[in-house]
C-alpha atoms as a PDB file:
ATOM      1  CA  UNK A   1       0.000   0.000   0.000  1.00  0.00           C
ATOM      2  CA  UNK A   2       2.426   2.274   0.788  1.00  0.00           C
ATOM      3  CA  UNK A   3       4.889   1.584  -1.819  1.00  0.00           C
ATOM      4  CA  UNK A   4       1.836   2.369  -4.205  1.00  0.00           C
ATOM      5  CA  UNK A   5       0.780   5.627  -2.566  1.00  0.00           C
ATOM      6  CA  UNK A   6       5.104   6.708  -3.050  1.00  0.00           C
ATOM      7  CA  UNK A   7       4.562   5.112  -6.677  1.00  0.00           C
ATOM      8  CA  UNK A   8       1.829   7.593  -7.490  1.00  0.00           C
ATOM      9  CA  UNK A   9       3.001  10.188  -5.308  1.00  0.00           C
ATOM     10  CA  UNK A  10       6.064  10.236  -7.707  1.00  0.00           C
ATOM     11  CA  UNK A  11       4.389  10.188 -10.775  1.00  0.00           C
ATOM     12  CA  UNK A  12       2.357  13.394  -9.674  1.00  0.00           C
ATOM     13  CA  UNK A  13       5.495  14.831  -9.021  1.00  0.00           C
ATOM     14  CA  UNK A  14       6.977  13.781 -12.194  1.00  0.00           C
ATOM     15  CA  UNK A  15       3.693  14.845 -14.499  1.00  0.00           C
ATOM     16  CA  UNK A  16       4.193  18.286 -12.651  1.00  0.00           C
ATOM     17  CA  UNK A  17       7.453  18.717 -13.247  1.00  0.00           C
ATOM     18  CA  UNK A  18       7.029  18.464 -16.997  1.00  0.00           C
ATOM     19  CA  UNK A  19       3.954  21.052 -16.975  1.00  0.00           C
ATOM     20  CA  UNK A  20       6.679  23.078 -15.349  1.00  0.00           C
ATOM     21  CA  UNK A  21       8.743  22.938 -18.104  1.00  0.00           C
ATOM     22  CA  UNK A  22       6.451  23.117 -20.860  1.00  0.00           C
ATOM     23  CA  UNK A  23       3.769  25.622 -19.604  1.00  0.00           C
ATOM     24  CA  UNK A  24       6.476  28.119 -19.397  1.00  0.00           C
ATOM     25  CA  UNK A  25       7.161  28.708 -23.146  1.00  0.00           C
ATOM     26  CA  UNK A  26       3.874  27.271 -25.189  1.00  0.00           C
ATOM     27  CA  UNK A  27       4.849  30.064 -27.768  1.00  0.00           C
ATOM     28  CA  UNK A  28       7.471  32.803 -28.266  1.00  0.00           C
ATOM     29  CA  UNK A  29       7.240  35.787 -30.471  1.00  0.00           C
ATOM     30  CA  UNK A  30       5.839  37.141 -32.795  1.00  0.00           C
ATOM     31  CA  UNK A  31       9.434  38.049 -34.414  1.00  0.00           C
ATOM     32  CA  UNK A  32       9.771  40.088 -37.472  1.00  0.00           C
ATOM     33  CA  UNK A  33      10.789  38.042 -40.194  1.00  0.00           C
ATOM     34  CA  UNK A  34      14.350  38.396 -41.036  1.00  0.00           C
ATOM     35  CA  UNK A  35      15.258  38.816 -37.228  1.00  0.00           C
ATOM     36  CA  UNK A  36      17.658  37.411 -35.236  1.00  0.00           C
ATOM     37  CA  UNK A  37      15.838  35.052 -33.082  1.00  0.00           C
ATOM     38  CA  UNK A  38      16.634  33.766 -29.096  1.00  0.00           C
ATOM     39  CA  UNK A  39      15.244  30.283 -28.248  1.00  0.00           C
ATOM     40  CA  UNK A  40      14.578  29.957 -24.646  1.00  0.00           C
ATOM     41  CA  UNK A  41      13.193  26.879 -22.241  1.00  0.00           C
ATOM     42  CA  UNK A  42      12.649  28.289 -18.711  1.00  0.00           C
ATOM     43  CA  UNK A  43      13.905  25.295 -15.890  1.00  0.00           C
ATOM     44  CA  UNK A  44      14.680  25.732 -13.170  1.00  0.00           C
ATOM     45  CA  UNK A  45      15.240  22.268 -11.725  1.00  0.00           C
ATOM     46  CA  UNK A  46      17.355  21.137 -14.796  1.00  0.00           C
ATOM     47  CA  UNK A  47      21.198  21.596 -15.350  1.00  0.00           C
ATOM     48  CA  UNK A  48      20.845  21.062 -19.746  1.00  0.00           C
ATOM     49  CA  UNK A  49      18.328  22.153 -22.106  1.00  0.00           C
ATOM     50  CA  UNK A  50      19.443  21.258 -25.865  1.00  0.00           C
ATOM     51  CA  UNK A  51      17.172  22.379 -28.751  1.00  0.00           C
ATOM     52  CA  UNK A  52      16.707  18.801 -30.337  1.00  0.00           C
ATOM     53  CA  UNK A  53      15.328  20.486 -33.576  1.00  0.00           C
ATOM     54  CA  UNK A  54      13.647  23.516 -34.992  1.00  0.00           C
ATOM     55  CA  UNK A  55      11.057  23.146 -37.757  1.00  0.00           C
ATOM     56  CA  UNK A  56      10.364  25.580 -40.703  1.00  0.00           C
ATOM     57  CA  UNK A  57       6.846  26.134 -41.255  1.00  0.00           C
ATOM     58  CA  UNK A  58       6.480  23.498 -43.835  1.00  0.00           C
ATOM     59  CA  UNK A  59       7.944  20.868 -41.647  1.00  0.00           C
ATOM     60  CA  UNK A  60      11.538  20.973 -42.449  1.00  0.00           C
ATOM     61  CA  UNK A  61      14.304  20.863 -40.149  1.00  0.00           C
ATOM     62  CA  UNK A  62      16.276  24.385 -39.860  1.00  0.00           C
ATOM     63  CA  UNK A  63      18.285  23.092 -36.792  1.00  0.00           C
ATOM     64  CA  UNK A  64      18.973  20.106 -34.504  1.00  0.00           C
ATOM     65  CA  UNK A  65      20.978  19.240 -31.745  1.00  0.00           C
ATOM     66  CA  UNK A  66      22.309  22.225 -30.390  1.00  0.00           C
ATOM     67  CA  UNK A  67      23.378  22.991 -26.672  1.00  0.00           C
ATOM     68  CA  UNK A  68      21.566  25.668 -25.251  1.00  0.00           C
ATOM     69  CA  UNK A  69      23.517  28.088 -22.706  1.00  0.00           C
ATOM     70  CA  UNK A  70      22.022  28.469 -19.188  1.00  0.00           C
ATOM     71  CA  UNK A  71      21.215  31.441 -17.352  1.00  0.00           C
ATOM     72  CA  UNK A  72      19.905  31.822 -13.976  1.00  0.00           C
ATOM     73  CA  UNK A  73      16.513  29.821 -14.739  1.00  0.00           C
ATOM     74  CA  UNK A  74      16.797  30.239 -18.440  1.00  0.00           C
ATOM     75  CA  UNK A  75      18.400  28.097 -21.411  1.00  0.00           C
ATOM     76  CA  UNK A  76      18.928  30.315 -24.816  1.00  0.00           C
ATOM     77  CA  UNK A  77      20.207  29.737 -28.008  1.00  0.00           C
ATOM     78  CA  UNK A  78      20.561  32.603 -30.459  1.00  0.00           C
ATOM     79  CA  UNK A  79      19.279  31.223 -33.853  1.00  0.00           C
ATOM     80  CA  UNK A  80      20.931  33.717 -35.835  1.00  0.00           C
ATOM     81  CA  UNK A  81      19.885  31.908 -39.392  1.00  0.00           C
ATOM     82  CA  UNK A  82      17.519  34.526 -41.196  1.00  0.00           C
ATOM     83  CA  UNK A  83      13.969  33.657 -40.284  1.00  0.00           C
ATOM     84  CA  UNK A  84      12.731  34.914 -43.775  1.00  0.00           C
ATOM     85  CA  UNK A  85       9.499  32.153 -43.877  1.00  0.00           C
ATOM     86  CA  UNK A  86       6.239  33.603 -42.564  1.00  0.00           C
ATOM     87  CA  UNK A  87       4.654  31.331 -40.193  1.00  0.00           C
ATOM     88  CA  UNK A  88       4.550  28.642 -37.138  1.00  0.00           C
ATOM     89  CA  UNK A  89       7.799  27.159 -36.639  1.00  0.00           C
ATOM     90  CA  UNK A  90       8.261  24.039 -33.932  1.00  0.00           C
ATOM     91  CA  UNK A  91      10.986  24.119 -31.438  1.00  0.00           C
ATOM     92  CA  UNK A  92      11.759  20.752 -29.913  1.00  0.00           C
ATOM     93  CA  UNK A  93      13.898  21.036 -26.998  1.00  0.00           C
ATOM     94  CA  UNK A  94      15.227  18.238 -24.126  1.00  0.00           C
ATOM     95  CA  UNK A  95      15.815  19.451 -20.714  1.00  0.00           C
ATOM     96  CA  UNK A  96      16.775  17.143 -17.895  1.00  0.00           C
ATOM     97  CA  UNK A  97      13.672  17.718 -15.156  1.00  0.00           C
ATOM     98  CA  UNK A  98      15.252  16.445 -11.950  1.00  0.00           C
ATOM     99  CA  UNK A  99      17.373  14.499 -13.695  1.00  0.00           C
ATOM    100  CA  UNK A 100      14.887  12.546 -15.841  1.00  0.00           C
ATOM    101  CA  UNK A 101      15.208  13.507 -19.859  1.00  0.00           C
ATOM    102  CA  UNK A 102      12.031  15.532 -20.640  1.00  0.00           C
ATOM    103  CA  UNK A 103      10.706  16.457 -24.423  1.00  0.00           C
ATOM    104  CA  UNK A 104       9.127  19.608 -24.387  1.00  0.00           C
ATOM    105  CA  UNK A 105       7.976  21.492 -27.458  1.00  0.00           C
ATOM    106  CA  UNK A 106       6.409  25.262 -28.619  1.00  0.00           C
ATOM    107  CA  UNK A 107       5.966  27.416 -31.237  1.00  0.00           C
ATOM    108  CA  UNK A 108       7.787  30.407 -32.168  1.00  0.00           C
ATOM    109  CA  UNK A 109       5.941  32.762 -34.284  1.00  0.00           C
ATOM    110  CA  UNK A 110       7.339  35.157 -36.974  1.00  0.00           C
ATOM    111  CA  UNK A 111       4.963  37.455 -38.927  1.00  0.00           C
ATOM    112  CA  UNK A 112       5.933  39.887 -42.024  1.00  0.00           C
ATOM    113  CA  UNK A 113       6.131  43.378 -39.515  1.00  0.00           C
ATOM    114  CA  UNK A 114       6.481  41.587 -36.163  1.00  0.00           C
ATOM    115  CA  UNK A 115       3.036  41.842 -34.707  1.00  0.00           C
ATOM    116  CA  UNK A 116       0.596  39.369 -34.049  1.00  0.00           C
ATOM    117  CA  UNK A 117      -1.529  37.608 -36.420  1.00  0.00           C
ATOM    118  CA  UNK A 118      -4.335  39.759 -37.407  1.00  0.00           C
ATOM    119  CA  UNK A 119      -8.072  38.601 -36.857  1.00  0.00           C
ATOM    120  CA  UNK A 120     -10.800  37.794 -38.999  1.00  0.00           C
ATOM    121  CA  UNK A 121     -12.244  40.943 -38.232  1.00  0.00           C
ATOM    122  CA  UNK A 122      -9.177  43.146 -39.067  1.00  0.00           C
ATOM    123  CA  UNK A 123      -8.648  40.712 -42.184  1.00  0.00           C
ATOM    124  CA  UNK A 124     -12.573  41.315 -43.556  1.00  0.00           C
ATOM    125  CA  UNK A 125     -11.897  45.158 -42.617  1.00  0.00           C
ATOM    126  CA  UNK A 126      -8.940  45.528 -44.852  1.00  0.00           C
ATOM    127  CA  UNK A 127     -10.779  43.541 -47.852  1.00  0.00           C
ATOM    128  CA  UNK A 128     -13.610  45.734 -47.724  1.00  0.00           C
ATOM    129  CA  UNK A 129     -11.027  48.660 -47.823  1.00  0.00           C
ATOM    130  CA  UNK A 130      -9.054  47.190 -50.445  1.00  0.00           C
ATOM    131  CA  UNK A 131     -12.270  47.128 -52.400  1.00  0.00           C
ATOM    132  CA  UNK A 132     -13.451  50.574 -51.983  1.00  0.00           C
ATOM    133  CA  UNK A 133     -10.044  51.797 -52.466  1.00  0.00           C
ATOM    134  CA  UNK A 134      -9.847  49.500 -55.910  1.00  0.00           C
ATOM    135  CA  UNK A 135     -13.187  51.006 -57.054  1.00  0.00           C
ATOM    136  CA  UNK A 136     -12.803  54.578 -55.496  1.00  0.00           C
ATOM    137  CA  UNK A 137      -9.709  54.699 -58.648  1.00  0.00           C
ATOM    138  CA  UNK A 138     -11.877  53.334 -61.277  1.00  0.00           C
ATOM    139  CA  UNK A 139     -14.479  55.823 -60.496  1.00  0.00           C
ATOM    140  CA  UNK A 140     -12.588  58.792 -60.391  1.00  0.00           C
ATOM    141  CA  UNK A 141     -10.735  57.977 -63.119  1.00  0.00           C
ATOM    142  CA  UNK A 142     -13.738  57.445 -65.107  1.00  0.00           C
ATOM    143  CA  UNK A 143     -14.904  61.182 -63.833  1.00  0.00           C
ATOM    144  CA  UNK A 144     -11.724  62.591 -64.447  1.00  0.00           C
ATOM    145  CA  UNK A 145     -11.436  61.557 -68.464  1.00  0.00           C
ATOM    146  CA  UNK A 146     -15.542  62.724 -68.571  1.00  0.00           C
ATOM    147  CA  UNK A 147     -14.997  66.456 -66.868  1.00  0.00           C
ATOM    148  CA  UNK A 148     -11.489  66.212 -68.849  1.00  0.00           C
ATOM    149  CA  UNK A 149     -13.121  66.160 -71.916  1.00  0.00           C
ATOM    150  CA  UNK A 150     -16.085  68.688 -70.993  1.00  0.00           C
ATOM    151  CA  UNK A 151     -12.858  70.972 -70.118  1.00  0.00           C
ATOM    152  CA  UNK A 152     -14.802  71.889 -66.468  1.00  0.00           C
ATOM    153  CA  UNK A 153     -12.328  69.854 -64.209  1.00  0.00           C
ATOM    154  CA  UNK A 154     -12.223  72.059 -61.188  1.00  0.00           C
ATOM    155  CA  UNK A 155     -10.505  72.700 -57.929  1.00  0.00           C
ATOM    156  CA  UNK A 156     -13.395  70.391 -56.346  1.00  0.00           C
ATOM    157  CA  UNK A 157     -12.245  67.591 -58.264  1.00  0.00           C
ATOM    158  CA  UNK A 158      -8.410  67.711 -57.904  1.00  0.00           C
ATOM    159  CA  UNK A 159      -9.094  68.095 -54.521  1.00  0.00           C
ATOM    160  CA  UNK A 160     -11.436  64.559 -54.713  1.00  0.00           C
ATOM    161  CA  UNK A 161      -8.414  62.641 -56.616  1.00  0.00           C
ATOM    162  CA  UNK A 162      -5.915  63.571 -53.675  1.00  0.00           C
ATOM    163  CA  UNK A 163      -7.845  63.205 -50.938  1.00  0.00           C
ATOM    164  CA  UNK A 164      -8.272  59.464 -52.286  1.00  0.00           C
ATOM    165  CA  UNK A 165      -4.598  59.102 -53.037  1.00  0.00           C
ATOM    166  CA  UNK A 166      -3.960  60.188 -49.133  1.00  0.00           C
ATOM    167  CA  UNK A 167      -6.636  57.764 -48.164  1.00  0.00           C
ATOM    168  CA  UNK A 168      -4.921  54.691 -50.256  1.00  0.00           C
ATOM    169  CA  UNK A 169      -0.853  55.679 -48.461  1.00  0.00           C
ATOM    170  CA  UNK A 170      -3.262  55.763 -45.209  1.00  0.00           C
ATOM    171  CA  UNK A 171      -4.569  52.165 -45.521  1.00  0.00           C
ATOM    172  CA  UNK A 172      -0.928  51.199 -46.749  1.00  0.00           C
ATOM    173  CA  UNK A 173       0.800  52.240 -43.926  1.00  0.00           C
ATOM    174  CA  UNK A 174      -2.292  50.598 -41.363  1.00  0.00           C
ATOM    175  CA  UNK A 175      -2.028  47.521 -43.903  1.00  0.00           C
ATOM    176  CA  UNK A 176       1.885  47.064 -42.960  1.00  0.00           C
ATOM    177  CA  UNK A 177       1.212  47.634 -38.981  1.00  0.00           C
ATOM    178  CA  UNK A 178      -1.822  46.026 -38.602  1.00  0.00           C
ATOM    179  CA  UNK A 179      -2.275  43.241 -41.111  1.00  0.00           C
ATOM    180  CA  UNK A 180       1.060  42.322 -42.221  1.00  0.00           C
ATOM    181  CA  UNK A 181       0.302  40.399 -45.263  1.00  0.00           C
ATOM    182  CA  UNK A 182       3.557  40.966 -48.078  1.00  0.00           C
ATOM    183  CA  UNK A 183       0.751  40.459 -51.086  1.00  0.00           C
ATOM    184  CA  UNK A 184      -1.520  42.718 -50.037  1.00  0.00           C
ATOM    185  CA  UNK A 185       1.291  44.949 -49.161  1.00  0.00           C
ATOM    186  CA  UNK A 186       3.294  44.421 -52.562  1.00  0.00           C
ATOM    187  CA  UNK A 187      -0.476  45.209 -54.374  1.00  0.00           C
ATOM    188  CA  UNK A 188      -1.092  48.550 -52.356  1.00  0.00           C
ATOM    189  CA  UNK A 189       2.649  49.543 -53.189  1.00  0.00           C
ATOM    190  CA  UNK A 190       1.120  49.026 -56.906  1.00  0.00           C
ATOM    191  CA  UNK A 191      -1.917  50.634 -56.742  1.00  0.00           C
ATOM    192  CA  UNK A 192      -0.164  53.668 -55.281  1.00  0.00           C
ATOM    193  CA  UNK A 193       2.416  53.864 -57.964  1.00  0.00           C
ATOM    194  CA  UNK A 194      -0.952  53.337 -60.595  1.00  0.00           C
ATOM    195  CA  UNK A 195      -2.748  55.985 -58.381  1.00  0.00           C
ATOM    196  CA  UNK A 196      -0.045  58.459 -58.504  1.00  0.00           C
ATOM    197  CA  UNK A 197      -0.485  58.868 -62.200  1.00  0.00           C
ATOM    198  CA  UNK A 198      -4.232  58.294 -62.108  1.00  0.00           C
ATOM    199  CA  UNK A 199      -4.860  60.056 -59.032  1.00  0.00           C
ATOM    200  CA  UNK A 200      -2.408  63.102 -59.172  1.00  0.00           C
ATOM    201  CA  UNK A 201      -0.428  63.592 -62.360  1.00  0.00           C
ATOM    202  CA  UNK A 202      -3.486  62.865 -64.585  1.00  0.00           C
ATOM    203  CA  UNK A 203      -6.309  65.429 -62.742  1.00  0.00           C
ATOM    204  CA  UNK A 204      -3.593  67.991 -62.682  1.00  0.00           C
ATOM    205  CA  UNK A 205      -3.208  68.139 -66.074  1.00  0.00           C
ATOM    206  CA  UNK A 206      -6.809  68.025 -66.626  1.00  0.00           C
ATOM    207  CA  UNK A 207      -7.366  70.732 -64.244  1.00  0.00           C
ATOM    208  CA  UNK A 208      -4.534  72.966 -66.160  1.00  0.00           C
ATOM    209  CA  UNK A 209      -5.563  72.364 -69.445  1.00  0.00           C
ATOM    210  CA  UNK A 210      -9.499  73.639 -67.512  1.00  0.00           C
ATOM    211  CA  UNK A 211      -8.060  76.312 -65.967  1.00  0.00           C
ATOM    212  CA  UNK A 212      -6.184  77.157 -69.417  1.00  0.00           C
ATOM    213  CA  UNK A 213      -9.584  77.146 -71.549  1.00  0.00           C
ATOM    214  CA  UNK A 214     -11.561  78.826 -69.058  1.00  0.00           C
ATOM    215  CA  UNK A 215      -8.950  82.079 -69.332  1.00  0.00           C
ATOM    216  CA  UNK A 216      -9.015  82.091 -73.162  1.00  0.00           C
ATOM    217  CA  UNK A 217     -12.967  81.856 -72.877  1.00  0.00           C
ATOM    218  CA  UNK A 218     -13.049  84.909 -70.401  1.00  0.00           C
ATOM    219  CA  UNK A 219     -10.512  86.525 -72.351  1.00  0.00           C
ATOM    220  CA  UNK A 220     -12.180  86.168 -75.461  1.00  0.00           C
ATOM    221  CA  UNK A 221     -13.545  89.004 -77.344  1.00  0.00           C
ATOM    222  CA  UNK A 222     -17.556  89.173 -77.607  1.00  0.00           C
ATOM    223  CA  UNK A 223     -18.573  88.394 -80.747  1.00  0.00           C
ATOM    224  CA  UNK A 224     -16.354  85.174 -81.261  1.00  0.00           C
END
């Protein structure tokens, strides 16, 4: 009886001591990809810690078998290989809990600007954004040729096509803070090269080549 009451006694104490190790690091970051990265296992009831692999996103193996260095309660290892891959990796580490080799494993996260992984809602926000931004161009590009042709494109509407091109650099900048996605990023860096010509270069002229034609009609002697 007794000898099972130590048997289970030591299990409990065994079973805790490996929550101790792995409740302590379920997941580091989020790091910005490209950083320098430390790998850490907090234990501090073992005397090694040795990062027994570290897994890319897609499953492959980026490390494996390295020595960790201790200190205080703490094992690092710098992992100073460029962590260019967007995603989850897996760090497997073995630390010896009281003696007894224990697996432990978490995730290490590394987004595109560092921050965490945006939500569904933040996602749908920028989409619906993206969208009105998308169509907001069309539009006034559509109303710019039509008032550029009537030769009555005004102040008004100069002042529409840059207020939308200071809109579209606002949701870029929000975009690479917020939502960290490199496509949608790499597309708004297009669409504000596109818009600069659509949005700016383009209504300027048309609101010259207005202002132009207005002055010869004022100027124009009655009769003509």
């Amino acid at each position: 009886m007794l000898k099972g009451t130590l048997f289970t006694l030591g299990m409990v104490i065994f079973l805790l001591s490996i929550t101790f190790v792995s409740a302590e690091n379920q997941e580091i970051g989020p790091y910005q990809a490209g950083d320098t990265v430390t790998l850490i296992q907090s234990c501090g009831n073992c005397s090694y810690c040795n990062v027994t692999s570290l897994k890319y996103p897609n499953g492959t193996e980026a490390l494996e078998d390295l020595s960790m260095t201790k200190d205080g309660v703490e094992f690092e290892y710098d992992y100073e290989t460029s962590t260019e891959i967007i995603g989850t990796y897996i760090v497997n580490t073995d630390c010896d809990v009281d003696g007894i080799s224990t697996p432990v494993s978490y995730d290490l996260i590394v987004t595109a600007n560092g921050n965490s992984v945006p939500t569904a809602g933040v996602v749908v926000l920028f989409t619906f954004l993206f969208l009105i931004i998308i169509g907001g161009l069309i539009s006034l590009l559509m109303y710019t040729l039509f008032h550029m042709i009537q030769w009555d494109f005004d102040a008004r509407d100069l002042i529409y096509n840059v207020s939308l091109y200071l809109v579209t650099f606002a949701v870029y900048i929000l975009s690479k803070e917020y939502l960290g996605n490199p496509f949608v990023n790499e597309m708004l860096v297009w669409v504000l090269g596109v818009g600069a010509i659509t949005t700016i270069i383009f209504p300027i002229v048309a609101f010259v080549m207005s202002f132009i034609k207005g002055g010869f009609e004022q100027n124009r002697p009655s009769g003509y």
